[in-house]
PDB file of N, CA and C in Angstrom:
ATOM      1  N   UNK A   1      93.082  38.364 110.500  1.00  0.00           N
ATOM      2  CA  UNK A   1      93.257  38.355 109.051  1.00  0.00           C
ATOM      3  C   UNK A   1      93.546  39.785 108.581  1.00  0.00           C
ATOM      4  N   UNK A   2      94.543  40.027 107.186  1.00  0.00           N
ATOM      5  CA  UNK A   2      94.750  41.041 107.517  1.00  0.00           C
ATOM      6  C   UNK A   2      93.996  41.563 105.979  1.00  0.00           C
ATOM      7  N   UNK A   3      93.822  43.302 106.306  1.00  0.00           N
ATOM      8  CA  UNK A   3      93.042  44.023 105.177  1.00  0.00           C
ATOM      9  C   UNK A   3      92.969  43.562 103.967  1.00  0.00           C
ATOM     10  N   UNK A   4      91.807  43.533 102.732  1.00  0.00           N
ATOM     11  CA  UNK A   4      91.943  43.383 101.719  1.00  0.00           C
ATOM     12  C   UNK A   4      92.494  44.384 101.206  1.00  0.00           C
ATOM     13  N   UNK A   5      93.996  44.177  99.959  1.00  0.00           N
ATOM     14  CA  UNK A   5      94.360  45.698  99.617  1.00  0.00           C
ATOM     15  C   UNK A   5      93.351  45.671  97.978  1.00  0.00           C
ATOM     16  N   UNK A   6      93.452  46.938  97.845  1.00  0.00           N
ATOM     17  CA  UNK A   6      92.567  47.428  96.515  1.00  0.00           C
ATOM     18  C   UNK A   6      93.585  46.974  95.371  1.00  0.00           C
ATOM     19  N   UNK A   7      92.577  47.153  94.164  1.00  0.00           N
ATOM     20  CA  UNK A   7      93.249  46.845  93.054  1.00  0.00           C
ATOM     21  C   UNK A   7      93.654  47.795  92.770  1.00  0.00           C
ATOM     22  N   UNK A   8      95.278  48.300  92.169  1.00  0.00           N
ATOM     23  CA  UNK A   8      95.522  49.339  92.301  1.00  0.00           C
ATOM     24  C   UNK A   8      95.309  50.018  91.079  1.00  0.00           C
ATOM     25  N   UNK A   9      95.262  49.343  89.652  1.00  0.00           N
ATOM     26  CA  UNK A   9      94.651  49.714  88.660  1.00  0.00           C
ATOM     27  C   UNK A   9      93.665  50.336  88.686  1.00  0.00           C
ATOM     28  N   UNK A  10      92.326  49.669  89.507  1.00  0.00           N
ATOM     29  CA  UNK A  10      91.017  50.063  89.447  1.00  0.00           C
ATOM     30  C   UNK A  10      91.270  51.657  90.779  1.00  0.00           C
ATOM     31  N   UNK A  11      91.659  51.977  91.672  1.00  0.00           N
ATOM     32  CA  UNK A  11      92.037  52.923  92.179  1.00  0.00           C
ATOM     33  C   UNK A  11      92.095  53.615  91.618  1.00  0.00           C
ATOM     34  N   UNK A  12      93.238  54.054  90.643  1.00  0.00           N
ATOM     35  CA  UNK A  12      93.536  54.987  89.770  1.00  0.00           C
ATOM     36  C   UNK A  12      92.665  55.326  88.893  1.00  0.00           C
ATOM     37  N   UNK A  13      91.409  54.336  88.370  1.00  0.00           N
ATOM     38  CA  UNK A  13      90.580  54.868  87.536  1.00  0.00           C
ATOM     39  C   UNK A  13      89.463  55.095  88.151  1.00  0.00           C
ATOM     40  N   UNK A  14      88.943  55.226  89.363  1.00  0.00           N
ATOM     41  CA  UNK A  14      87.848  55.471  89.719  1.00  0.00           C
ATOM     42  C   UNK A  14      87.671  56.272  91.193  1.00  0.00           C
ATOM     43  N   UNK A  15      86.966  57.652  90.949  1.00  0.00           N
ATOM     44  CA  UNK A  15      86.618  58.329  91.903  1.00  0.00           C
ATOM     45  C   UNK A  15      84.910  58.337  92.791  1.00  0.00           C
ATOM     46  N   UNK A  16      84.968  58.902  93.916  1.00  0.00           N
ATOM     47  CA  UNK A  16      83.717  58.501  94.363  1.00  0.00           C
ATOM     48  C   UNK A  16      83.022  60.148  94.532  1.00  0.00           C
ATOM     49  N   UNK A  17      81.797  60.092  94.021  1.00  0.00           N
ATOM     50  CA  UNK A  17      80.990  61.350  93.847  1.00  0.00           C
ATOM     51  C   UNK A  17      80.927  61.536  95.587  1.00  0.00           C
ATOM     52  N   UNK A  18      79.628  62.506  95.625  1.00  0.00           N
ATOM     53  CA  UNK A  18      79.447  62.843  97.255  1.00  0.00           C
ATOM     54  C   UNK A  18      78.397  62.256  97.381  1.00  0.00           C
ATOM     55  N   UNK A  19      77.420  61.803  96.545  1.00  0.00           N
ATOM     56  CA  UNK A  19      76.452  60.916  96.399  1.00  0.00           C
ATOM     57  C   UNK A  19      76.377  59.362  96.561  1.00  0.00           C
ATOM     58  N   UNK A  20      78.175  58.896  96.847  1.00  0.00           N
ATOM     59  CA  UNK A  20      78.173  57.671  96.915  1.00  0.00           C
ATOM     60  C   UNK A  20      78.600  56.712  95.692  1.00  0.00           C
ATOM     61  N   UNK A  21      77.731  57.377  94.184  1.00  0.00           N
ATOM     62  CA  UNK A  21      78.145  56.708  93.166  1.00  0.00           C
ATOM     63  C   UNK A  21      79.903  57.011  92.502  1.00  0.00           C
ATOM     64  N   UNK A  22      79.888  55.605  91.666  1.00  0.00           N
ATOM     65  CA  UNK A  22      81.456  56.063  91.114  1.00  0.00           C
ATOM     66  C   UNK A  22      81.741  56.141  89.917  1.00  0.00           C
ATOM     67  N   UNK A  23      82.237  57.235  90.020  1.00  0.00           N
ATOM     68  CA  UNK A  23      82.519  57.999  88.217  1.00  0.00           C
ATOM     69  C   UNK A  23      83.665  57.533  87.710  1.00  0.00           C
ATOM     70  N   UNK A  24      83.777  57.248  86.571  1.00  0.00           N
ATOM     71  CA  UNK A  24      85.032  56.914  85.801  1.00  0.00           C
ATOM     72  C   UNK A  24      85.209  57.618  84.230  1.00  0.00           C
ATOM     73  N   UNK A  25      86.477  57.257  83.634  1.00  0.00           N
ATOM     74  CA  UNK A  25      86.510  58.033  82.661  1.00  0.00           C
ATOM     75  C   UNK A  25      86.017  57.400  81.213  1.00  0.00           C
ATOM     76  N   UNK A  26      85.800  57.533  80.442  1.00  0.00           N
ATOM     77  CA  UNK A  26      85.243  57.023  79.190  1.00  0.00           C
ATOM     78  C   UNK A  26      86.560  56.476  78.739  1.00  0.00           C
ATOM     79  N   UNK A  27      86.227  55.199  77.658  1.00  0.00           N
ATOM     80  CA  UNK A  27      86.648  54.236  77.289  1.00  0.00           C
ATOM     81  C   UNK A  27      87.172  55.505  75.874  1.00  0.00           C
ATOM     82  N   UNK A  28      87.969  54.982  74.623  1.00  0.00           N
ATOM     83  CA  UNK A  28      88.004  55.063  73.423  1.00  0.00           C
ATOM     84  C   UNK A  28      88.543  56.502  72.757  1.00  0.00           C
ATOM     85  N   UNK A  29      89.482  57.202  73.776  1.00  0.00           N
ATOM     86  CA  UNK A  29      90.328  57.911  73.796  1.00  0.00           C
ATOM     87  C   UNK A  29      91.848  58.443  74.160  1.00  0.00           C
ATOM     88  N   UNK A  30      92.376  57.285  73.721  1.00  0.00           N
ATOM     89  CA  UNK A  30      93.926  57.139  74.331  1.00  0.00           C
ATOM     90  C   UNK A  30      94.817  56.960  72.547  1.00  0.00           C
ATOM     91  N   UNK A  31      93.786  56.405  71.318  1.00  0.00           N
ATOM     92  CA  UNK A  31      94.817  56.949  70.310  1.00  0.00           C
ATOM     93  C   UNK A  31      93.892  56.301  68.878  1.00  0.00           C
ATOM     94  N   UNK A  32      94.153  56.227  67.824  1.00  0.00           N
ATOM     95  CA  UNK A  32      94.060  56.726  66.988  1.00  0.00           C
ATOM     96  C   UNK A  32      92.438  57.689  66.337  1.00  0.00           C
ATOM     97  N   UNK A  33      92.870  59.104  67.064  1.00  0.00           N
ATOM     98  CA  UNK A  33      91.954  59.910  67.482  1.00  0.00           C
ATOM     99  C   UNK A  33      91.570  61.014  66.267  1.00  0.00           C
ATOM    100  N   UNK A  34      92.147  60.711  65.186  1.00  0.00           N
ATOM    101  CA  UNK A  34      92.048  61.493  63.793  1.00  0.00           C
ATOM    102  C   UNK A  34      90.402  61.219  63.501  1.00  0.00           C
ATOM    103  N   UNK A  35      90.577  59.936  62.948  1.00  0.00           N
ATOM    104  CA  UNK A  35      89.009  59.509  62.876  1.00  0.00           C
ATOM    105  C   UNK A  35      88.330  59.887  63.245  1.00  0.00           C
ATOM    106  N   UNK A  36      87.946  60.299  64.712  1.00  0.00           N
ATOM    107  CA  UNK A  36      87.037  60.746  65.282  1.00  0.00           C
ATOM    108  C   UNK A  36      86.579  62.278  65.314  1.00  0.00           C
ATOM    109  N   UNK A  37      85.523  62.551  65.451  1.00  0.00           N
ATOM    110  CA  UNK A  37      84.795  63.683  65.067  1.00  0.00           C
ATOM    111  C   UNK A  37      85.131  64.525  66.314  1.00  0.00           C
ATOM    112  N   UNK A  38      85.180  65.904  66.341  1.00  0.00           N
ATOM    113  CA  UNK A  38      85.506  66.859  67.232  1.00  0.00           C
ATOM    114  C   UNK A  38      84.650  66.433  68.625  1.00  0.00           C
ATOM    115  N   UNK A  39      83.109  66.601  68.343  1.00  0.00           N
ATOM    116  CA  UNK A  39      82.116  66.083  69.306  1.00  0.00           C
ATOM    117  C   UNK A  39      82.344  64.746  70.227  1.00  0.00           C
ATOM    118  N   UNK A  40      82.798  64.284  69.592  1.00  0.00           N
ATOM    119  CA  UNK A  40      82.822  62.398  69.919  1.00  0.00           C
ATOM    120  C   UNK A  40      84.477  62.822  70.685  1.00  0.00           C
ATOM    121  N   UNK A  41      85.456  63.485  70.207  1.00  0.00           N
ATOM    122  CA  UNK A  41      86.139  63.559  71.152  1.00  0.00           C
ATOM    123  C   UNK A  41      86.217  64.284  72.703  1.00  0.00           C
ATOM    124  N   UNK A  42      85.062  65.356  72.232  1.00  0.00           N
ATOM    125  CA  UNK A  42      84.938  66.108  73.620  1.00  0.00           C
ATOM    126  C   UNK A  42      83.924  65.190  74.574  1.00  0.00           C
ATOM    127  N   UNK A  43      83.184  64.675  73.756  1.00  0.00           N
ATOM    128  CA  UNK A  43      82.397  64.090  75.016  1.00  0.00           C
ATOM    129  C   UNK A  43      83.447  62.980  75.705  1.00  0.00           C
ATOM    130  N   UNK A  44      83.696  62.857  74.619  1.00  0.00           N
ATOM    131  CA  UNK A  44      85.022  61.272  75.724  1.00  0.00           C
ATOM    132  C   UNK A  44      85.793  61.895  76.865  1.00  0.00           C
ATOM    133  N   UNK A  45      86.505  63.153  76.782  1.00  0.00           N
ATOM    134  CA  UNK A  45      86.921  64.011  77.879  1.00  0.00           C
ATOM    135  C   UNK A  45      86.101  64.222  79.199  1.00  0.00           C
ATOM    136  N   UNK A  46      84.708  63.653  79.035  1.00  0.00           N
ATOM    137  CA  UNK A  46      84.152  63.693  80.273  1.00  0.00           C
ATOM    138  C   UNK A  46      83.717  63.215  81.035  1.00  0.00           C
ATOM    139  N   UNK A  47      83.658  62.849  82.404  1.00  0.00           N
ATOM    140  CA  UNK A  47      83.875  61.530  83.026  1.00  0.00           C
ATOM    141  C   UNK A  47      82.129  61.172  83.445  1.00  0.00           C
ATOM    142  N   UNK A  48      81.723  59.996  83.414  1.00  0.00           N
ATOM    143  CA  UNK A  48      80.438  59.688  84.144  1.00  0.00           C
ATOM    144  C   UNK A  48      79.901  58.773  84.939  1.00  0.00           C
ATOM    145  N   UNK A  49      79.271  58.301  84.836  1.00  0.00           N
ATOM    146  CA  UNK A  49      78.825  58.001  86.146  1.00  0.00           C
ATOM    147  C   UNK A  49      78.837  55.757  85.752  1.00  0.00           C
ATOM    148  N   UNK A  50      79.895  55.185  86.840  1.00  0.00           N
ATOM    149  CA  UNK A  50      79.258  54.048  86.341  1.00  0.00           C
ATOM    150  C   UNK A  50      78.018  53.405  86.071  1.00  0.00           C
ATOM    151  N   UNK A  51      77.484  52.451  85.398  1.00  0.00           N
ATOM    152  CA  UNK A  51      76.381  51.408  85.528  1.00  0.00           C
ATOM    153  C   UNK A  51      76.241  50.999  86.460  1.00  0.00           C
ATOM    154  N   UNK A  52      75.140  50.882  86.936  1.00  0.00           N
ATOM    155  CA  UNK A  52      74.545  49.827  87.969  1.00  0.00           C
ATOM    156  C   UNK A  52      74.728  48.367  88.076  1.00  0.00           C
ATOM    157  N   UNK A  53      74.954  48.162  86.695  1.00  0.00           N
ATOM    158  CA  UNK A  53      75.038  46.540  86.235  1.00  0.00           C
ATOM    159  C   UNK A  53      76.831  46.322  86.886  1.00  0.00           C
ATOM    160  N   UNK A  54      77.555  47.249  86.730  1.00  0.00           N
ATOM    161  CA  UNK A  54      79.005  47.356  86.478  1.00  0.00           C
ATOM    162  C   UNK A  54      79.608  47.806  88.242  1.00  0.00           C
ATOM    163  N   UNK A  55      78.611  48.127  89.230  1.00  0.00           N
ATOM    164  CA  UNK A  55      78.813  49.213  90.282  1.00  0.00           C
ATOM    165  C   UNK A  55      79.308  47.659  91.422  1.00  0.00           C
ATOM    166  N   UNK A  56      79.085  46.407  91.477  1.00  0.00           N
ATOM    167  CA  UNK A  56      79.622  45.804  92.198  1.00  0.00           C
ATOM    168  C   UNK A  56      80.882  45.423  92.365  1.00  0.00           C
ATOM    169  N   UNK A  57      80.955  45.323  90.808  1.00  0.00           N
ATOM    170  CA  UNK A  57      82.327  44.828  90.453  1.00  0.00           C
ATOM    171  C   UNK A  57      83.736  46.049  90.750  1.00  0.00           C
ATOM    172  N   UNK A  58      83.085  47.056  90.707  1.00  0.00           N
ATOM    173  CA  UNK A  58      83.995  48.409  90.268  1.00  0.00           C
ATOM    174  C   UNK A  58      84.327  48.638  92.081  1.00  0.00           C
ATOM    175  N   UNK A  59      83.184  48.589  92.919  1.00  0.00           N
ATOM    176  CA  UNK A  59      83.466  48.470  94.043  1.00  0.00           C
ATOM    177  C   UNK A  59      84.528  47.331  94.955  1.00  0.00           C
ATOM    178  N   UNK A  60      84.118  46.547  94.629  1.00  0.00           N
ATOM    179  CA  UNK A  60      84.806  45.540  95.244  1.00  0.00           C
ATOM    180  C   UNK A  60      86.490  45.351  94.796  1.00  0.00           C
ATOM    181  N   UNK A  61      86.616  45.732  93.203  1.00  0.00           N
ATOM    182  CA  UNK A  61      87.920  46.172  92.986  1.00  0.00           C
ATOM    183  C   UNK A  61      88.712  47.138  93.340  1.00  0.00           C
ATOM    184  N   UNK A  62      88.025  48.296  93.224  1.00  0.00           N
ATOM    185  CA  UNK A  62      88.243  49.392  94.032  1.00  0.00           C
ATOM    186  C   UNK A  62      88.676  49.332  95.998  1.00  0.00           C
ATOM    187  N   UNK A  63      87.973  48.645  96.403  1.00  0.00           N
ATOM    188  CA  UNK A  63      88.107  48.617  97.461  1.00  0.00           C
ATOM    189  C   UNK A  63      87.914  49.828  98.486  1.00  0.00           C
ATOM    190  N   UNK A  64      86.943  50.632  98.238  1.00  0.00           N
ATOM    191  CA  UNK A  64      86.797  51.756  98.937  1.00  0.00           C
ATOM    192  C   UNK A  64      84.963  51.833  99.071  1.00  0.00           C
TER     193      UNK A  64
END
Protein backbone atom coordinates (compact mmCIF):
# COMPACT_ATOMS: atom_id res chain seq x y z
CA UNK A 1 0.00 0.00 0.00
CA UNK A 2 1.35 3.04 -0.85
CA UNK A 3 2.27 6.29 1.57
CA UNK A 4 -0.34 8.48 2.96
CA UNK A 5 0.43 11.94 1.21
CA UNK A 6 -0.11 15.06 3.61
CA UNK A 7 -2.58 17.63 3.26
CA UNK A 8 -0.88 20.08 1.52
CA UNK A 9 -2.78 23.04 2.87
CA UNK A 10 -2.25 21.92 6.39
CA UNK A 11 1.73 21.56 5.52
CA UNK A 12 2.06 24.95 4.67
CA UNK A 13 0.48 26.10 7.81
CA UNK A 14 2.09 24.19 10.32
CA UNK A 15 5.60 23.84 11.72
CA UNK A 16 7.02 21.42 14.30
CA UNK A 17 8.85 22.94 17.49
CA UNK A 18 11.97 20.77 18.83
CA UNK A 19 9.74 19.79 21.56
CA UNK A 20 7.53 17.86 19.30
CA UNK A 21 4.54 20.30 19.62
CA UNK A 22 3.01 22.20 16.52
CA UNK A 23 2.92 25.82 16.13
CA UNK A 24 0.77 27.61 13.78
CA UNK A 25 -0.09 31.04 12.88
CA UNK A 26 -3.02 32.99 14.38
CA UNK A 27 -6.30 33.19 12.78
CA UNK A 28 -7.83 37.01 12.05
CA UNK A 29 -5.18 38.77 10.18
CA UNK A 30 -5.27 38.59 6.46
CA UNK A 31 -7.74 41.86 6.04
CA UNK A 32 -9.93 44.25 7.14
CA UNK A 33 -7.19 45.27 9.65
CA UNK A 34 -8.08 49.14 10.25
CA UNK A 35 -10.40 48.16 13.02
CA UNK A 36 -8.11 46.57 14.87
CA UNK A 37 -6.00 47.99 17.56
CA UNK A 38 -2.12 48.21 17.11
CA UNK A 39 -1.73 45.47 20.06
CA UNK A 40 -4.29 43.01 18.71
CA UNK A 41 -2.43 43.31 15.50
CA UNK A 42 1.00 42.57 16.78
CA UNK A 43 0.05 39.82 18.79
CA UNK A 44 -1.65 38.14 15.68
CA UNK A 45 1.94 38.34 14.00
CA UNK A 46 2.93 35.72 16.38
CA UNK A 47 2.79 32.24 15.98
CA UNK A 48 1.76 29.64 18.92
CA UNK A 49 1.49 26.77 20.00
CA UNK A 50 -1.56 24.45 18.92
CA UNK A 51 -4.34 23.04 21.42
CA UNK A 52 -4.28 19.84 22.67
CA UNK A 53 -7.92 19.45 21.87
CA UNK A 54 -6.89 20.47 18.09
CA UNK A 55 -3.16 18.45 18.12
CA UNK A 56 -4.73 15.13 16.55
CA UNK A 57 -6.39 16.48 13.96
CA UNK A 58 -3.51 18.99 12.91
CA UNK A 59 -1.27 15.91 12.99
CA UNK A 60 -2.84 13.53 11.07
CA UNK A 61 -3.48 16.29 8.39
CA UNK A 62 -0.25 17.35 8.46
CA UNK A 63 1.14 14.14 8.06
CA UNK A 64 4.46 14.50 9.67
Amino acid sequence: MPKMKSHSGAAKRFRKTGSGKIKRNRAFHSHLLTKKNAKRKRRLRTRTVTHPSNLKAARTAWGK
